[in-house]
N, C-alpha and C. Protein backbone atom coordinates (compact mmCIF):
# COMPACT_ATOMS: atom_id res chain seq x y z
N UNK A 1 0.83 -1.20 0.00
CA UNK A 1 0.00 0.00 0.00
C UNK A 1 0.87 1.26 0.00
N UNK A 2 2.17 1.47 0.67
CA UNK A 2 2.80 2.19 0.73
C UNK A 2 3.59 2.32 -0.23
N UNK A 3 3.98 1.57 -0.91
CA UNK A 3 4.33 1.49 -2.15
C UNK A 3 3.67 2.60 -3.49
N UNK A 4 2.19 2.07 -3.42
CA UNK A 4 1.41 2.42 -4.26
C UNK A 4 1.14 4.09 -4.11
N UNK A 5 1.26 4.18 -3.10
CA UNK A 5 1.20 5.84 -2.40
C UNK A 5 2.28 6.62 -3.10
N UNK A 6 3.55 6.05 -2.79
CA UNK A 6 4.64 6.77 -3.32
C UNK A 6 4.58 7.10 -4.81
N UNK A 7 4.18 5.57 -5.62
CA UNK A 7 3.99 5.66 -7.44
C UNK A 7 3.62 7.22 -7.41
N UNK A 8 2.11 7.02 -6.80
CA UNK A 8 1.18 7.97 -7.53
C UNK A 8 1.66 9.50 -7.27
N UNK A 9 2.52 9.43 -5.94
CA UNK A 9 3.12 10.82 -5.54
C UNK A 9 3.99 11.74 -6.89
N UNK A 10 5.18 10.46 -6.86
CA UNK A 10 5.88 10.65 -7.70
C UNK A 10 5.35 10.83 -9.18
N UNK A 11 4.24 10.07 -9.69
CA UNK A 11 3.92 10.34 -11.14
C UNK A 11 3.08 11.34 -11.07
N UNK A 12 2.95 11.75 -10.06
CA UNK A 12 1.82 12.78 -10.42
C UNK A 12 2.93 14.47 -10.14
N UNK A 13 4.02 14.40 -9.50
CA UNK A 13 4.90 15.21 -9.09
C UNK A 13 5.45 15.64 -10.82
N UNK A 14 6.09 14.26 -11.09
CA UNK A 14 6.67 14.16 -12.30
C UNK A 14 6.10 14.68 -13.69
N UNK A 15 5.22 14.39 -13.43
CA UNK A 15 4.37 14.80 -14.80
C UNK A 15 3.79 16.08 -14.70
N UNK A 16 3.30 16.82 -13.33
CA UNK A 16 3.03 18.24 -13.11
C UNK A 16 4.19 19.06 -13.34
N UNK A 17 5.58 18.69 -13.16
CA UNK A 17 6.82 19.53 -13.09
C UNK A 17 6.94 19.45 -14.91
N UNK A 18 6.82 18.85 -15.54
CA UNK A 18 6.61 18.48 -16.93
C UNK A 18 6.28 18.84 -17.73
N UNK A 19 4.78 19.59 -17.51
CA UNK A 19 3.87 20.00 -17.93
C UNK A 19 3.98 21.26 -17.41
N UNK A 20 4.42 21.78 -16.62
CA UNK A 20 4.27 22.89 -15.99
C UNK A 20 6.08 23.20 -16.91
N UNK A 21 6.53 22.70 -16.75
CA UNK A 21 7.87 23.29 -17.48
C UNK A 21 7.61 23.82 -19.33
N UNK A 22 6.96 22.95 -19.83
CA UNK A 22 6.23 22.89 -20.96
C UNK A 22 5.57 24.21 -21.01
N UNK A 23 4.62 24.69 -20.00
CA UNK A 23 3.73 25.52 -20.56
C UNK A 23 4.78 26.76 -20.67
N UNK A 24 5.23 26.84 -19.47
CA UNK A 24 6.14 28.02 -19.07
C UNK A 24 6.86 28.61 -20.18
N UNK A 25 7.53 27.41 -20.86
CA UNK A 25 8.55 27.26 -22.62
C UNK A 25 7.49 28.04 -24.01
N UNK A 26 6.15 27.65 -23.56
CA UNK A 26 5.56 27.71 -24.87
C UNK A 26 4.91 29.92 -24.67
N UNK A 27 4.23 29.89 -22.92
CA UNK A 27 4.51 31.23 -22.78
C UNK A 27 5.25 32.03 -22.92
N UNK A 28 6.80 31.72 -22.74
CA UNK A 28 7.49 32.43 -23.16
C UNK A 28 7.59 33.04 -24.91
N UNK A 29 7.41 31.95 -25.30
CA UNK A 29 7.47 32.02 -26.76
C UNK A 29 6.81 32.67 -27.36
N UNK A 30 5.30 32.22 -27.19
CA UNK A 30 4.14 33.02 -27.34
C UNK A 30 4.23 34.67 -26.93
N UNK A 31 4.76 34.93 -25.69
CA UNK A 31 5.10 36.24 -25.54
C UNK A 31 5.30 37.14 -26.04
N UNK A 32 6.89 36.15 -26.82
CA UNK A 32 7.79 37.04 -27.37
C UNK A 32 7.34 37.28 -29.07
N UNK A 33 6.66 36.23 -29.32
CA UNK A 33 5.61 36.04 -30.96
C UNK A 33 4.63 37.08 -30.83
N UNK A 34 4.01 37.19 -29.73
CA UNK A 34 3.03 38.24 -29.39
C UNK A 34 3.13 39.45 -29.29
N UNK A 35 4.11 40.00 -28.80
CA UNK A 35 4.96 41.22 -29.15
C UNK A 35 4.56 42.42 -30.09
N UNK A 36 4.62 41.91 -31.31
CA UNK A 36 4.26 42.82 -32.37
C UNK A 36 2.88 43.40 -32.46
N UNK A 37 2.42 42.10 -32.27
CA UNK A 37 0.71 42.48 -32.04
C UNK A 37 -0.06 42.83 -31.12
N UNK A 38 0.62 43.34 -29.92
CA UNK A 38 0.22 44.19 -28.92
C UNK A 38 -1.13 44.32 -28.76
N UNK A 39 -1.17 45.52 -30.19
CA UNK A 39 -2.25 46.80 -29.85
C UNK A 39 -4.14 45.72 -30.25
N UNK A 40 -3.71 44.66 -30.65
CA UNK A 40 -5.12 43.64 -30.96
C UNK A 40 -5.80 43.66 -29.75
N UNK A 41 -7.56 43.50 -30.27
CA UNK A 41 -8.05 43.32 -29.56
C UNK A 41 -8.28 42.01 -29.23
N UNK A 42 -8.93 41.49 -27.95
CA UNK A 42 -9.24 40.07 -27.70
C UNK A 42 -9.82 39.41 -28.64
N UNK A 43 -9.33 37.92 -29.30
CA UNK A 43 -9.89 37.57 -29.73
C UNK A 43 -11.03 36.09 -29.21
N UNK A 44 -12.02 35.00 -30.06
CA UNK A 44 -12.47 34.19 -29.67
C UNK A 44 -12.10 33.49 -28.51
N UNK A 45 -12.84 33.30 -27.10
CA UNK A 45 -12.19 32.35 -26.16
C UNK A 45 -11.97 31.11 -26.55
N UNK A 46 -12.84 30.35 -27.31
CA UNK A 46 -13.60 28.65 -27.90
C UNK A 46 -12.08 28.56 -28.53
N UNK A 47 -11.53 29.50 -29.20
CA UNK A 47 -10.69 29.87 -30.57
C UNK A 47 -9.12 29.33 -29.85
N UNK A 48 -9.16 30.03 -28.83
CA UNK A 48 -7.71 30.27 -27.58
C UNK A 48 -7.66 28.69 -27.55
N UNK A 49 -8.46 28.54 -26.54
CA UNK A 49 -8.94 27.28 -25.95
C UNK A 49 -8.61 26.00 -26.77
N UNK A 50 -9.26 26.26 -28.15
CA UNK A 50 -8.28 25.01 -29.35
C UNK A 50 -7.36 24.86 -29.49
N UNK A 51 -6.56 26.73 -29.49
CA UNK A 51 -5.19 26.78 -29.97
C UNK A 51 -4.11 26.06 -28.89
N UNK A 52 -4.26 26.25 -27.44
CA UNK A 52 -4.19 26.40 -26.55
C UNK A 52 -3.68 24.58 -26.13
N UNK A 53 -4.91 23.91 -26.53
CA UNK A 53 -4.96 22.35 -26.59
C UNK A 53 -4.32 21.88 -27.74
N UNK A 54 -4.18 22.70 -29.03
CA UNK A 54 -2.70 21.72 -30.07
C UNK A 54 -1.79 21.88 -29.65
N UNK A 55 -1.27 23.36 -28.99
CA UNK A 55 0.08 23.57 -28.30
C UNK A 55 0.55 22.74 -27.74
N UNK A 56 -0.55 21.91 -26.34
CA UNK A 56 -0.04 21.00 -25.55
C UNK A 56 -0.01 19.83 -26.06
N UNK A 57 -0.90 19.15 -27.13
CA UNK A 57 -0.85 18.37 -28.20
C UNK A 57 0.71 18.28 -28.16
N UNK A 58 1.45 19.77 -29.03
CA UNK A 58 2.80 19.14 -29.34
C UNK A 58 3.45 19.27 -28.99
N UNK A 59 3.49 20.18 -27.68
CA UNK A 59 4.40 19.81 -26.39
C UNK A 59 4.61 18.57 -26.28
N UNK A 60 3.30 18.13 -25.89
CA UNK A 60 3.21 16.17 -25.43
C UNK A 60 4.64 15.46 -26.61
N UNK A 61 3.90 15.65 -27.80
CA UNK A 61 4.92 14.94 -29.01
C UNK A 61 6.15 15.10 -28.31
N UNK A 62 6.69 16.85 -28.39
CA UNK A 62 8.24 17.03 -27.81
C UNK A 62 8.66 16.32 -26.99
N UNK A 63 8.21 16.66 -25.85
CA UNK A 63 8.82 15.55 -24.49
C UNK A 63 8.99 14.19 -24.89
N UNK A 64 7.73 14.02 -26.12
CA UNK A 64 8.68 12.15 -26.04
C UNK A 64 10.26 12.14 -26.45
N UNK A 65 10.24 13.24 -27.18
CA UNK A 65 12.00 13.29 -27.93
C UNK A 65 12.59 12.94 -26.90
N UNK A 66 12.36 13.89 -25.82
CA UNK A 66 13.32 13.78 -24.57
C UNK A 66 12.90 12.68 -23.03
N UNK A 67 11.47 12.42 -23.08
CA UNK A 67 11.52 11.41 -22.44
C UNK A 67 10.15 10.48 -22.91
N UNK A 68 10.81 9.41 -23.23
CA UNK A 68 9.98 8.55 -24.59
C UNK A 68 9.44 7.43 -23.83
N UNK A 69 9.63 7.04 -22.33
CA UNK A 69 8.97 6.57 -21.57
C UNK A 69 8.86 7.39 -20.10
N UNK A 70 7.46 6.10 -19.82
CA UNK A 70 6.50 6.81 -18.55
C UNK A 70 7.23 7.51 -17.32
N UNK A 71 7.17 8.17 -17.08
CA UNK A 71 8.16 8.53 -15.52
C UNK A 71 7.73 7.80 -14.77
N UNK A 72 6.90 7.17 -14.57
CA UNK A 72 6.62 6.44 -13.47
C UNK A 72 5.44 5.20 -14.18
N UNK A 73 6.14 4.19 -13.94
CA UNK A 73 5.61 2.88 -15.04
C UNK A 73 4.53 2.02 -13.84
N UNK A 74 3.71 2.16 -13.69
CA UNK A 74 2.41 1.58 -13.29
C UNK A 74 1.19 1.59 -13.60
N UNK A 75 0.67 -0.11 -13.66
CA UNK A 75 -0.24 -0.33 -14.42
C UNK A 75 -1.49 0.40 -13.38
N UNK A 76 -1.49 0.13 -11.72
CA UNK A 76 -2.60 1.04 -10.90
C UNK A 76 -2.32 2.12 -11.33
N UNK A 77 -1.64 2.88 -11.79
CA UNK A 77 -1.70 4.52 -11.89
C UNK A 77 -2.01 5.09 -13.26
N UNK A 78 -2.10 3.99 -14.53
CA UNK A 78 -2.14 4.42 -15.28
C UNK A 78 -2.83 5.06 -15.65
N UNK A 79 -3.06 6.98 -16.48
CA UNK A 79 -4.27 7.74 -16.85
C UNK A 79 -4.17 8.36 -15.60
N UNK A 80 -3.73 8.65 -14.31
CA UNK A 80 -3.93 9.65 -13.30
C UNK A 80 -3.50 10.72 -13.61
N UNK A 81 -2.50 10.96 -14.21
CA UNK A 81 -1.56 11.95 -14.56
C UNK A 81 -3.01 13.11 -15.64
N UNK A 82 -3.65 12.01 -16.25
CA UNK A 82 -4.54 12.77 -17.10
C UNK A 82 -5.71 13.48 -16.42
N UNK A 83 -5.73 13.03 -15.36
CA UNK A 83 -6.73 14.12 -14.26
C UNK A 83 -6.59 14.95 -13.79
N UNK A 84 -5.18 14.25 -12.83
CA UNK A 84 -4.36 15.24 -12.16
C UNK A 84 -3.83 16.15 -12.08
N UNK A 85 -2.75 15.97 -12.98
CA UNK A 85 -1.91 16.73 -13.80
C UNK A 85 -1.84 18.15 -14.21
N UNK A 86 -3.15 18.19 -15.08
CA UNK A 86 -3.48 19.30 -15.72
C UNK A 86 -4.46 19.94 -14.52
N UNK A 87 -5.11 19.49 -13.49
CA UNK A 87 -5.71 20.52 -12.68
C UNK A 87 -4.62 21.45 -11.78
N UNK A 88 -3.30 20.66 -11.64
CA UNK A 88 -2.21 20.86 -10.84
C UNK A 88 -1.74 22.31 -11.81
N UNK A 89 -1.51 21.79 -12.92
CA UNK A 89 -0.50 22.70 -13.56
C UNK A 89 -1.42 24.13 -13.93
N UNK A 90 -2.64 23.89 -14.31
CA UNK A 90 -4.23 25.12 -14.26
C UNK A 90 -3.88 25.70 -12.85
N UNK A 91 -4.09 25.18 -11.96
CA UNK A 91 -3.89 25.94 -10.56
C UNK A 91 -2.62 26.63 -10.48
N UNK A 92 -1.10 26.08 -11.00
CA UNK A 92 0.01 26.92 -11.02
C UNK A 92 -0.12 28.47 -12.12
N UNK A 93 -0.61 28.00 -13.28
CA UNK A 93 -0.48 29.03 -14.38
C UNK A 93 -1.47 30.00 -13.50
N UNK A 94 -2.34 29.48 -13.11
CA UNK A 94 -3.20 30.48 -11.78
C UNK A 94 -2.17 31.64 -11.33
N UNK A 95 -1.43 30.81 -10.31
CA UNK A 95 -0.90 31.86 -10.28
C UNK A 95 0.42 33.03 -10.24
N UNK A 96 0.73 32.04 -11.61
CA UNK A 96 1.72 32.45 -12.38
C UNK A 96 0.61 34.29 -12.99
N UNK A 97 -0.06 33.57 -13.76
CA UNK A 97 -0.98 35.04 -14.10
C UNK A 97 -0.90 36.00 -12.74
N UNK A 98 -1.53 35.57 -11.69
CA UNK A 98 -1.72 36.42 -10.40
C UNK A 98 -0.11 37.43 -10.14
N UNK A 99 0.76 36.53 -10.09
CA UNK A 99 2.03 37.65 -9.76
C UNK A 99 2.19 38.48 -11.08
N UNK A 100 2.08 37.73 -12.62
CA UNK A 100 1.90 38.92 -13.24
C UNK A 100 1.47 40.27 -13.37
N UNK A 101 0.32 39.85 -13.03
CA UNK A 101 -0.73 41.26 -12.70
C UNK A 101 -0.55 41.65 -11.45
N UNK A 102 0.08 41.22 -10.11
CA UNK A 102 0.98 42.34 -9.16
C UNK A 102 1.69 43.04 -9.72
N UNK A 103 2.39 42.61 -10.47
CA UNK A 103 3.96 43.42 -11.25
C UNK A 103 3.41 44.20 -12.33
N UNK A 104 1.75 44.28 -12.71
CA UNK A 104 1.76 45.20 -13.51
C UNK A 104 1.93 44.57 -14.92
N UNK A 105 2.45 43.40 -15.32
CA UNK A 105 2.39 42.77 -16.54
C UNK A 105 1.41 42.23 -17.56
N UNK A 106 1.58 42.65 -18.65
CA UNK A 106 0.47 41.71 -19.56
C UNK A 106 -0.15 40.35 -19.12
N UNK A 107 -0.99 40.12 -19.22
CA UNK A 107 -1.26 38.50 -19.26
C UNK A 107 -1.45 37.72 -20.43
N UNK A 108 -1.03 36.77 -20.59
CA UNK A 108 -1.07 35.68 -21.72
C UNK A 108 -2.84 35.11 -21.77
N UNK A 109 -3.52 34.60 -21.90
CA UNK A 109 -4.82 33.55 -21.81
C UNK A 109 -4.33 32.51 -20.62
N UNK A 110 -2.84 31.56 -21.63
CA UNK A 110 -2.01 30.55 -20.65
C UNK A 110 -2.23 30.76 -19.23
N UNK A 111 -2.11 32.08 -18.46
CA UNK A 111 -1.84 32.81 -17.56
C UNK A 111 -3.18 32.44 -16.93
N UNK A 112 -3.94 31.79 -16.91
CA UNK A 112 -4.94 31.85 -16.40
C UNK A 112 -5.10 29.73 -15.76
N UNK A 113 -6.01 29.74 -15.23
CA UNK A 113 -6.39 28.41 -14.73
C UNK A 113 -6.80 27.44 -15.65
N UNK A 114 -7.89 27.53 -16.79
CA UNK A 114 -8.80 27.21 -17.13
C UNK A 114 -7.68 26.38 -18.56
N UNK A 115 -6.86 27.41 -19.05
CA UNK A 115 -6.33 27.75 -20.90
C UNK A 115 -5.22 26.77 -20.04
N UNK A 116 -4.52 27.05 -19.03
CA UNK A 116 -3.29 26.37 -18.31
C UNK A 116 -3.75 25.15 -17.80
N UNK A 117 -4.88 24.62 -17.94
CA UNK A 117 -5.76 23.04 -17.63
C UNK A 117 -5.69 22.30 -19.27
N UNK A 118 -5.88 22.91 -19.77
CA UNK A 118 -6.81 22.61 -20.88
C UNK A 118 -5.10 22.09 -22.04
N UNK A 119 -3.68 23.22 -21.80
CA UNK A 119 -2.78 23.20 -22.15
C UNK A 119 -1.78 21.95 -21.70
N UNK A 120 -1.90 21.86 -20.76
CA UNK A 120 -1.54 20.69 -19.85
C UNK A 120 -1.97 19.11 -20.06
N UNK A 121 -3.62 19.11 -20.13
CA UNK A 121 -4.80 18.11 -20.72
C UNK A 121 -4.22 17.51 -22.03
N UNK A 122 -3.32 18.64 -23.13
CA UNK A 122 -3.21 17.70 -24.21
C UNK A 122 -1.94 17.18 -24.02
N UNK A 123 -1.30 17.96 -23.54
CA UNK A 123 0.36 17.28 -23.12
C UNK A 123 -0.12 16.00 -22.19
N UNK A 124 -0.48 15.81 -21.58
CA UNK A 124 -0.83 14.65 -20.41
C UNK A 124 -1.43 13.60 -21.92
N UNK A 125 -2.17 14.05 -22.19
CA UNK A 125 -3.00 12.87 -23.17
C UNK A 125 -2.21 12.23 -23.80
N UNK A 126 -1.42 13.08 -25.04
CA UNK A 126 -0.05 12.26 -25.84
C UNK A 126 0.59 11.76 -24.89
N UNK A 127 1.47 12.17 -23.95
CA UNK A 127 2.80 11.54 -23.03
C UNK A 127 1.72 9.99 -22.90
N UNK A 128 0.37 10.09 -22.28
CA UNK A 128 -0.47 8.53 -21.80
C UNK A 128 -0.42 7.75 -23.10
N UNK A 129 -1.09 8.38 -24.41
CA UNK A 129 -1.18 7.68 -25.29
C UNK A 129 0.21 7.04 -25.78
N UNK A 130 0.90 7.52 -25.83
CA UNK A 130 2.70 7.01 -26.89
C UNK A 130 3.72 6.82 -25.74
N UNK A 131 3.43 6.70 -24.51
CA UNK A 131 4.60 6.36 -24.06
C UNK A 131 4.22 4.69 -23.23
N UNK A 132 5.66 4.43 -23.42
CA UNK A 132 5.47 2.67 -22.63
C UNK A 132 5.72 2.72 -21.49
């Protein structure tokens, strides 16, 4: 039983630090892509929200480059990471946005709970689906 405790600690640690490293890489990017286009107004949420979920889509792909199996190989745990995971890493981009907007900074969509669930959700899905 204690055993089983630890798996799920660890895969669920592992795969939030993961995913959460991921989004952080792709905000940045997005940032700095975003840049030019400043002065736009908001566009579609539904729209974000898609874009938002291929990103993590190919995040997921990336990481297999670099880690092409499970961080934590159990058949009880398998698919937790896909629950978990992304509510973990939604709650960080939380409040990753939040100190932004202390400091007075733009916010990304990412920057938020919901876009930082949803970003996470597709990275978690590929890493479950393609890795052994």
């Amino acid at each position: 039983m204690l055993e089983f405790i630890f798996e799920f600690i660890f895969q669920v640690v592992f795969e939030f630090l993961l995913q959460l490293f991921g989004e952080l890489l792709v905000e940045l990017g997005l940032r700095s892509v975003a840049e030019p286009f400043a002065n736009r107004k908001e566009r579609n949420p539904l729209l974000a929200g898609a874009g938002y979920a291929v990103l993590g889509l190919l995040a997921g792909g990336v990481s297999l480059i670099f880690f092409p199996r499970a961080l934590v190989r159990s058949a009880s745990l398998h698919g937790i990471s896909l629950l978990v995971t992304p509510l973990l890493a939604g709650g960080a981009m939380s409040l990753v946005g939040a100190w932004r907007r202390r400091r007075g900074e733009r916010l990304l969509r990412l920057d938020s709970f919901g876009y930082g669930s949803v970003f996470a959700f597709g990275m978690a899905l590929v890493r479950l689906l393609f890795t052994s």
